[in-house]
Protein backbone atom coordinates (compact mmCIF):
# COMPACT_ATOMS: atom_id res chain seq x y z
CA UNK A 1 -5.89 -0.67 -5.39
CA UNK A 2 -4.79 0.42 -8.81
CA UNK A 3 -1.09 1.55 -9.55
CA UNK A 4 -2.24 4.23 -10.56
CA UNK A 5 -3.74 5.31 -7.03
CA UNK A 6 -0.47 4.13 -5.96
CA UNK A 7 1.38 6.16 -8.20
CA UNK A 8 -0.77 9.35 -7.03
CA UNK A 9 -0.38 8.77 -3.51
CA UNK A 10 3.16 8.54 -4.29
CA UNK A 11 3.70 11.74 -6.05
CA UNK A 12 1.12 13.46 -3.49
CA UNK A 13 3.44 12.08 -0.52
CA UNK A 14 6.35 13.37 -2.18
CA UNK A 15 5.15 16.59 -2.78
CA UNK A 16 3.76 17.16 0.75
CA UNK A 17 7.21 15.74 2.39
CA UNK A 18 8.54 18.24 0.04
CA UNK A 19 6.44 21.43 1.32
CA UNK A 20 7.13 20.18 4.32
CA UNK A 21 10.54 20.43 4.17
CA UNK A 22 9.91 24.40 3.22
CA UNK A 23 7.49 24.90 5.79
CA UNK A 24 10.39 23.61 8.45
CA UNK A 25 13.27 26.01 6.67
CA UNK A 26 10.79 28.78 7.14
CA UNK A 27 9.48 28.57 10.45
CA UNK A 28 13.47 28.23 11.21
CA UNK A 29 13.98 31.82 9.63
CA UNK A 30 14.08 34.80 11.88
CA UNK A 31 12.61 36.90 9.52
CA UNK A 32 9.21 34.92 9.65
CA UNK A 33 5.98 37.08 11.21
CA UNK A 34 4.16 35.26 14.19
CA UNK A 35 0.66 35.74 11.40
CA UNK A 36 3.41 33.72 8.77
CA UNK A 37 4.09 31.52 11.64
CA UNK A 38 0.55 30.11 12.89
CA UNK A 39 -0.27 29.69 8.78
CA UNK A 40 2.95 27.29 8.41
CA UNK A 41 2.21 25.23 11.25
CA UNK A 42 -1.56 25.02 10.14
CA UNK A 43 -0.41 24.31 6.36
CA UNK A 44 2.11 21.54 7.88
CA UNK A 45 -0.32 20.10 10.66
CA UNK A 46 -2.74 19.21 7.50
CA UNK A 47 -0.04 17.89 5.45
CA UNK A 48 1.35 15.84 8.44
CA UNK A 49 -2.16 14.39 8.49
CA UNK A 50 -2.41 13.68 4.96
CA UNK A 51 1.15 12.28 4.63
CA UNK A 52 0.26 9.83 7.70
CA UNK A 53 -3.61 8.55 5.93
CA UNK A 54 -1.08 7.81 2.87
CA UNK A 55 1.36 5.87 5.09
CA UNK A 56 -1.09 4.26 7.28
CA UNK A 57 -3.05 2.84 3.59
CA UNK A 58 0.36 1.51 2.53
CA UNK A 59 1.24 -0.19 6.03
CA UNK A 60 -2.65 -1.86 5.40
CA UNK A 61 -1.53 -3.10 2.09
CA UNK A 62 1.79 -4.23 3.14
CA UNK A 63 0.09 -6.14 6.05
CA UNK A 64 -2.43 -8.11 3.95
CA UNK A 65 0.73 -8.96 1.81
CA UNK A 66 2.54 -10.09 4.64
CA UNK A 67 -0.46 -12.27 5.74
CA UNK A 68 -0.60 -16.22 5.75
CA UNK A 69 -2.44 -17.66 2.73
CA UNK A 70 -4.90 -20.13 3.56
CA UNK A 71 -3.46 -23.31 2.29
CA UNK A 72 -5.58 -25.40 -0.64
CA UNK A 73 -7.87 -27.88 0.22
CA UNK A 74 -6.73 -31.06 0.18
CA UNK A 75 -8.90 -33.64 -1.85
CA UNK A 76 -10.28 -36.90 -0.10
CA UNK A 77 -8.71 -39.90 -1.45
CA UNK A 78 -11.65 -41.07 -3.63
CA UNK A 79 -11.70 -37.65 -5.32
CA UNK A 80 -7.95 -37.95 -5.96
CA UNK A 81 -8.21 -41.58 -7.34
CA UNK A 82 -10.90 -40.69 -8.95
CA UNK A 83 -8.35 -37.86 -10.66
CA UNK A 84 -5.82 -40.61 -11.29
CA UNK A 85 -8.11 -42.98 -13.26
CA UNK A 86 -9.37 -39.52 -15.13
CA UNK A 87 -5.24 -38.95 -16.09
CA UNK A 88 -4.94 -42.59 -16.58
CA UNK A 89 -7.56 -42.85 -19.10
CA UNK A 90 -6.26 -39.90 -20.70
CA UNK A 91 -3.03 -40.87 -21.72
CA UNK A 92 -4.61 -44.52 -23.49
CA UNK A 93 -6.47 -41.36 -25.42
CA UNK A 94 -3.11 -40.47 -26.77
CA UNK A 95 -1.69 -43.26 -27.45
């Protein structure tokens, strides 16, 4: 994933926590009409769902980074003398 998806997703995620927030302040007014109502909690059941794709991606990518690394493969013995002599005569190169 590129930083700058990550970046995006970032300023998207803030931006809908954000609205969010709003949507929350005004559904607490008194003042709100049930019509204003049933708009907010559509507008913040979509952003809910968007902010949660955005946090599930970033748990995925956190996961894979947590994962165990599958360890080298160790070379047979011939292959690493083999890489010895190949070092040794190297270094009478040098010299």
């Amino acid at each position: 994933m590129s930083s700058k998806k990550t970046k995006a997703d970032a300023d998207n995620f803030g931006s809908a926590t954000a609205r969010l927030e709003e949507i929350v302040h005004c559904m607490e007014s008194t003042q709100t009409s049930l019509e204003d109502m049933i708009s907010l909690v559509e507008e913040g059941t979509k952003l809910t769902r968007h902010c949660r794709r955005i946090l599930d991606e970033a748990e995925l990518r956190i996961q894979k980074l947590e994962a165990p690394q599958p360890e080298p493969k160790k070379k047979s013995r011939k292959a690493a003398a083999s890489d010895n002599a190949l070092d040794d005569n190297h270094d009478f190169n040098l010299l």
